[in-house]
C-alpha atoms as a PDB file:
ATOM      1  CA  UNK A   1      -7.612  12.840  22.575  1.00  0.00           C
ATOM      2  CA  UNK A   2      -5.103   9.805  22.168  1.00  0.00           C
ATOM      3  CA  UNK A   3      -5.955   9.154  18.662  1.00  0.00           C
ATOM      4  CA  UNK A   4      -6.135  12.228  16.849  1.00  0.00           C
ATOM      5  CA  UNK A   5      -3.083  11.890  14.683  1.00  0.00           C
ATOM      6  CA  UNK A   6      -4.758   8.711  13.705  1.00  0.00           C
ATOM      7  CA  UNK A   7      -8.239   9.995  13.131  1.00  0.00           C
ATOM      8  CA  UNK A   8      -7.313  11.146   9.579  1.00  0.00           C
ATOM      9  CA  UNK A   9      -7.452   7.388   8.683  1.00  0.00           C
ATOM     10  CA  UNK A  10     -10.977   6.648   9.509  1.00  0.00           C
ATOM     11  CA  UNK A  11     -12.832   9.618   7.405  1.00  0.00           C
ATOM     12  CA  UNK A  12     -15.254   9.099   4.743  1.00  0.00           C
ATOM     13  CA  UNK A  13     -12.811   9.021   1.363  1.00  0.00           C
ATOM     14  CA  UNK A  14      -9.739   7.399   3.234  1.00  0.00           C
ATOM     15  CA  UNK A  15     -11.339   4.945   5.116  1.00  0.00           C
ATOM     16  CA  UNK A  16     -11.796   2.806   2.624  1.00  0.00           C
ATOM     17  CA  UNK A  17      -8.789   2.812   1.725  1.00  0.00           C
ATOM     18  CA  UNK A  18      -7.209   2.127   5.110  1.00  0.00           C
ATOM     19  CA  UNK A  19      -9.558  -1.086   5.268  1.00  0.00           C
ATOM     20  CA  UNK A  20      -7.901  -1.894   1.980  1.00  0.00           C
ATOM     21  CA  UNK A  21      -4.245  -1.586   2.698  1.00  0.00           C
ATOM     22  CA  UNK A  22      -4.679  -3.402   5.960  1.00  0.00           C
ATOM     23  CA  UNK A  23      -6.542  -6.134   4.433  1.00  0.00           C
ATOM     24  CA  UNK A  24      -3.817  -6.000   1.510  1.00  0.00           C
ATOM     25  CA  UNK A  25      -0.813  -5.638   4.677  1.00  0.00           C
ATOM     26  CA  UNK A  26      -2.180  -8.816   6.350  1.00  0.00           C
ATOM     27  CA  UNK A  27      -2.139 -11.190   3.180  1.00  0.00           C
ATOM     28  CA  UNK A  28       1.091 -10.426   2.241  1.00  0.00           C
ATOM     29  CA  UNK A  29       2.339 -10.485   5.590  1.00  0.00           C
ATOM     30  CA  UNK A  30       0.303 -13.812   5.728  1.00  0.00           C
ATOM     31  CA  UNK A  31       1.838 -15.266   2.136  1.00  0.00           C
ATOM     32  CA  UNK A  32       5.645 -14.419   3.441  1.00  0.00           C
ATOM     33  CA  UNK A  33       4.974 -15.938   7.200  1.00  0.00           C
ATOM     34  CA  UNK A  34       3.813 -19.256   5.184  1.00  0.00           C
ATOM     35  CA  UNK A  35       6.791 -19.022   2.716  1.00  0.00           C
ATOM     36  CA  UNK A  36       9.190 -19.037   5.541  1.00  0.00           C
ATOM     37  CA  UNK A  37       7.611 -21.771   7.355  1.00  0.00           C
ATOM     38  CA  UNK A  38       6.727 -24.273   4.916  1.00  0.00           C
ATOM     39  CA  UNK A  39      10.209 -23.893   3.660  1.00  0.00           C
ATOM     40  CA  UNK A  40       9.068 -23.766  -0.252  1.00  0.00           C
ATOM     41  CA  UNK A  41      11.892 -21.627  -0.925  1.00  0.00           C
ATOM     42  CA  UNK A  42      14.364 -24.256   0.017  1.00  0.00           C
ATOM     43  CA  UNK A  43      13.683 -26.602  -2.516  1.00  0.00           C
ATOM     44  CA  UNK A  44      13.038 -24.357  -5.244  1.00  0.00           C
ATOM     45  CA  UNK A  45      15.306 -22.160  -7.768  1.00  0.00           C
ATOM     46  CA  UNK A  46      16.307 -18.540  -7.521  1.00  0.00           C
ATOM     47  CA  UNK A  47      13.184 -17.528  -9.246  1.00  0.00           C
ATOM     48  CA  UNK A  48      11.131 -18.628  -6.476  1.00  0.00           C
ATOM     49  CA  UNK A  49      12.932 -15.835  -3.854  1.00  0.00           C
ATOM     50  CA  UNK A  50      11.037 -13.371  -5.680  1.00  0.00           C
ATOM     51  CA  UNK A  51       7.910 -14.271  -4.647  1.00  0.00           C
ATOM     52  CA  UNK A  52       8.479 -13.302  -1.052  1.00  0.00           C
ATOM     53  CA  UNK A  53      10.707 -10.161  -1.563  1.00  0.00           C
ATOM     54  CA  UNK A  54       7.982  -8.929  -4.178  1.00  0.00           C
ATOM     55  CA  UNK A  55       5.356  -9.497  -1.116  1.00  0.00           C
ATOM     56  CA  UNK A  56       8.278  -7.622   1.428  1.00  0.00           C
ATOM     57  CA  UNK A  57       8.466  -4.438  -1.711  1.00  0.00           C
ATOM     58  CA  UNK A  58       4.428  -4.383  -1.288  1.00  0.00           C
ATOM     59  CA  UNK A  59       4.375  -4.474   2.355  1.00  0.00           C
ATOM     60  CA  UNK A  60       6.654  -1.288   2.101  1.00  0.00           C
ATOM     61  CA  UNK A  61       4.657   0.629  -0.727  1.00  0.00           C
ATOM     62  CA  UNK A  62       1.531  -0.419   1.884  1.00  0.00           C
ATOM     63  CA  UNK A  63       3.342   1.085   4.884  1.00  0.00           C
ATOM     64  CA  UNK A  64       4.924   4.101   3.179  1.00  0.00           C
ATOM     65  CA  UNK A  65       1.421   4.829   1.959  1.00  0.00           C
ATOM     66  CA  UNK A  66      -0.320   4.436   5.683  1.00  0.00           C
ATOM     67  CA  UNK A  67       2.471   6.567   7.009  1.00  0.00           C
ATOM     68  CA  UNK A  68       1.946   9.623   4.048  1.00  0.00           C
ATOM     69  CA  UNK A  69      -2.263   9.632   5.252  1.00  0.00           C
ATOM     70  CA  UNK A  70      -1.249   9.639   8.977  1.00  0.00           C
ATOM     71  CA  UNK A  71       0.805  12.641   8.631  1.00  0.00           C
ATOM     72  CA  UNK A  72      -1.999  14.059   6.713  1.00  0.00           C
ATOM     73  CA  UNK A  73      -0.562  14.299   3.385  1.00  0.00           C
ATOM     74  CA  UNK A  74      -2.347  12.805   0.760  1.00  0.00           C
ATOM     75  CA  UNK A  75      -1.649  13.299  -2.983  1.00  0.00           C
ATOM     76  CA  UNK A  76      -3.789  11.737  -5.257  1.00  0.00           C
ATOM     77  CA  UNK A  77      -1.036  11.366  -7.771  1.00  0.00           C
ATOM     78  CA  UNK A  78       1.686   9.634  -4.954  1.00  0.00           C
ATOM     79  CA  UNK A  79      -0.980   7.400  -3.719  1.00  0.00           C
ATOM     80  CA  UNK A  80      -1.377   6.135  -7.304  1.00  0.00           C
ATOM     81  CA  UNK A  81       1.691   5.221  -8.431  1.00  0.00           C
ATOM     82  CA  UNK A  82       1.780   3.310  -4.604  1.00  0.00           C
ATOM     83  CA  UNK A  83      -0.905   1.203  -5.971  1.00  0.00           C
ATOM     84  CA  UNK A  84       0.425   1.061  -9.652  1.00  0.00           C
ATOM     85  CA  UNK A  85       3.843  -0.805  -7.794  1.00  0.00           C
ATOM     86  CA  UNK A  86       2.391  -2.415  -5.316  1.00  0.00           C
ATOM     87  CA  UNK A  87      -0.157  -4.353  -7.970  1.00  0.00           C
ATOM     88  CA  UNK A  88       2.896  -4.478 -10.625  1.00  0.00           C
ATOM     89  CA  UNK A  89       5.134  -6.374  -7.654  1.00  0.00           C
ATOM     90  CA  UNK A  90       2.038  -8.630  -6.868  1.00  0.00           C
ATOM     91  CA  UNK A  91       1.187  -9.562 -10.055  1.00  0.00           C
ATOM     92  CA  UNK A  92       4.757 -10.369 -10.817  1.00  0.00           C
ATOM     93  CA  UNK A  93       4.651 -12.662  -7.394  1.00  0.00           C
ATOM     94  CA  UNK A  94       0.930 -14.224  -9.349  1.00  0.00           C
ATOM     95  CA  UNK A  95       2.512 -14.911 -12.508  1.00  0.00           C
ATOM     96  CA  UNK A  96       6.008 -16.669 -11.116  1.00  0.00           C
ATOM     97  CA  UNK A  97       3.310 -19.430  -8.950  1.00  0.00           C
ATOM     98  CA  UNK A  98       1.369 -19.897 -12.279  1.00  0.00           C
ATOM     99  CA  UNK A  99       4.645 -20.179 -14.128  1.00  0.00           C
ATOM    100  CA  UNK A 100       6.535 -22.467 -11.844  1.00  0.00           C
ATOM    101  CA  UNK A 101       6.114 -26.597 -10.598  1.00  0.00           C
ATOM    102  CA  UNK A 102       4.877 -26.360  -6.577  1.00  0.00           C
ATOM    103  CA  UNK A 103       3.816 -29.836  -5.726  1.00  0.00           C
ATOM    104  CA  UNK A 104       3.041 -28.308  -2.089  1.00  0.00           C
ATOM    105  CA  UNK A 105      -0.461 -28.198  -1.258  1.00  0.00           C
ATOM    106  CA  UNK A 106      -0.017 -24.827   0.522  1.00  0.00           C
ATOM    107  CA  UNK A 107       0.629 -23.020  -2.406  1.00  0.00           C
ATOM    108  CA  UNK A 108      -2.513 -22.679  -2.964  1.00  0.00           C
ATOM    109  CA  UNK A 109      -3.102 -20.381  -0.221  1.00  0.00           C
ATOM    110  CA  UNK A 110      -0.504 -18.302  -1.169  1.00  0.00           C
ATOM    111  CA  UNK A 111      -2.113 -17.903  -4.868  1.00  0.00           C
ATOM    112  CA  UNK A 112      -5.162 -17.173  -3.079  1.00  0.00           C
ATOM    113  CA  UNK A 113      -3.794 -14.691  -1.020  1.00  0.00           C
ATOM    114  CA  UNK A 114      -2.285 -13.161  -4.185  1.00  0.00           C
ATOM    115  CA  UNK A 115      -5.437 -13.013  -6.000  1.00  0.00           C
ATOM    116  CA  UNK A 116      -7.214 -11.186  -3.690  1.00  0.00           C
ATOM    117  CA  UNK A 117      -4.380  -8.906  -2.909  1.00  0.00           C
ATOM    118  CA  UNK A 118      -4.869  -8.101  -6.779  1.00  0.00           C
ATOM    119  CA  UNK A 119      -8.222  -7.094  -6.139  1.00  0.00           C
ATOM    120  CA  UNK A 120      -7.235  -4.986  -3.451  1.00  0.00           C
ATOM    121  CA  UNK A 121      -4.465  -3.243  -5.072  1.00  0.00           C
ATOM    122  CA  UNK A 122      -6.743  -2.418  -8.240  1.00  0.00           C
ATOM    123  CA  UNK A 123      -9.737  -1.089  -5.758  1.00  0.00           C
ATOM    124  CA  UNK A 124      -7.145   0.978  -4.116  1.00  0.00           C
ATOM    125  CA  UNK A 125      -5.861   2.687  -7.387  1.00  0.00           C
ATOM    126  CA  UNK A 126      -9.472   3.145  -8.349  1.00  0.00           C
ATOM    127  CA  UNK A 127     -10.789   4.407  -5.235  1.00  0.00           C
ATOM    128  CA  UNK A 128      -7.613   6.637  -4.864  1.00  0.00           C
ATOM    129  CA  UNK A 129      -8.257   8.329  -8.807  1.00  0.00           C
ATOM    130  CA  UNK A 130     -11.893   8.769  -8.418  1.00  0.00           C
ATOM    131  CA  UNK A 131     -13.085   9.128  -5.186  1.00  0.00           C
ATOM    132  CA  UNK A 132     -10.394  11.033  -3.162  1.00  0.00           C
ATOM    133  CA  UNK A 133      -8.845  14.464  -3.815  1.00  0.00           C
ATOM    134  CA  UNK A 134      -5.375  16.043  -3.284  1.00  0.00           C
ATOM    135  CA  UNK A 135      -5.540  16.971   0.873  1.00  0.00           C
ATOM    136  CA  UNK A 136      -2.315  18.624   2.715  1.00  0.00           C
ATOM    137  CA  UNK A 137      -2.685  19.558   6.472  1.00  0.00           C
ATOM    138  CA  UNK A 138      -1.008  22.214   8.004  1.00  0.00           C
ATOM    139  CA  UNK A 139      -1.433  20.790  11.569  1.00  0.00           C
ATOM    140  CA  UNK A 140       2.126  19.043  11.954  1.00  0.00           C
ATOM    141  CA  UNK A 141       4.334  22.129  10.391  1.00  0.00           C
ATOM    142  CA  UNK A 142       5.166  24.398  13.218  1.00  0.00           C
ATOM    143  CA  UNK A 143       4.604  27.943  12.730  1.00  0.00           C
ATOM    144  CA  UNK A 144       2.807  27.549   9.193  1.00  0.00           C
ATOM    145  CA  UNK A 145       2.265  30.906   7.682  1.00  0.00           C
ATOM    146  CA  UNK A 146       4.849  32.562  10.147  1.00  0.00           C
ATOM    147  CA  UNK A 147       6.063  36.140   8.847  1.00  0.00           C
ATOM    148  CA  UNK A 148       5.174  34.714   4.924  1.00  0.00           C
ATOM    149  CA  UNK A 149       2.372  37.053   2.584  1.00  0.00           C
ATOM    150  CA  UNK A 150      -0.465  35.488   1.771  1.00  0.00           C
ATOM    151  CA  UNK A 151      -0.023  35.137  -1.790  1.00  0.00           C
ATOM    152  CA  UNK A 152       2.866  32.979  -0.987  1.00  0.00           C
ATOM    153  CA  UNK A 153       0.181  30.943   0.909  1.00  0.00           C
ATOM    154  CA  UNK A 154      -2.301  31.104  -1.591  1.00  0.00           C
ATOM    155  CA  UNK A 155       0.316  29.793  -4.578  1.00  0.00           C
ATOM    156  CA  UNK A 156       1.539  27.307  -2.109  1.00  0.00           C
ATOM    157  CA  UNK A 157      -1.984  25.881  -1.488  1.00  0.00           C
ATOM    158  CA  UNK A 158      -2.976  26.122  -5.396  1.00  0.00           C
ATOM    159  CA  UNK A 159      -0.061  23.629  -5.927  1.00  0.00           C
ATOM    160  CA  UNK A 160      -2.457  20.752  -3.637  1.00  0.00           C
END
């Protein structure tokens, strides 16, 4: 089957929060493409770069996170302090548009986009602590269990 490294994305506790992170990957992909078009950062001070590198730090905590569930690793504990840095970088993108002067109309879509994306990054970290549990496959490590005891196994397992 083409997709089976990929199915791991669309069970019951994860899929959720794949619908989440993509939703949360397209407005802040959305909130830097209209950054760099409008040309708002132009016109503005130094403090107004951060708004679209805090979006680019998201985008990678959102893509390192996608990447750890489609190799089939998922620690509860990783995926929330993901979502504790990805909301902490967003809400320091929401405060510096409340705190600064924009006379352009179109920020308003980007403070839109950045107050659902807080939404989204607070679902994920509650969604990741109460619904979801530690899971570590075995399928992509070659040879797993080759010529070790069990209680090696067992210990290693007990750790996830």
């Amino acid at each position: 089957m083409w997709c089976h490294p990929l199915k791991y994305l669309f069970v019951y506790p994860f899929l959720p929060l794949t619908i989440a992170k993509f939703l949360n990957l397209f407005l802040h992909v959305e909130s830097v493409v209209i950054w760099q078009l409008t040309s708002l950062h132009l016109n503005h001070s130094f403090i107004s770069f951060l708004i679209p590198f805090c979006d680019l730090v998201s985008i990678a905590f959102l893509l390192i996170s996608l990447w750890f569930t489609v190799q089939k690793f998922y620690w509860k504990k990783v995926e929330c302090c993901f979502s504790l840095c990805g909301f902490f970088f967003n809400f320091i993108s929401l405060a510096v548009i409340f705190e600064s002067n924009f006379q352009h109309g179109i920020i308003y879509n980007i403070l839109f986009n950045h107050l659902l994306s807080i939404f989204s990054w607070i679902f994920l970290l509650w969604w990741a602590w109460i619904k979801t549990k530690n899971t570590v496959s075995n399928l992509f490590i070659s040879e797993w269990g080759f010529a070790t005891e069990n209680i090696e196994i067992e210990a290693l397992q007990d750790h996830f």
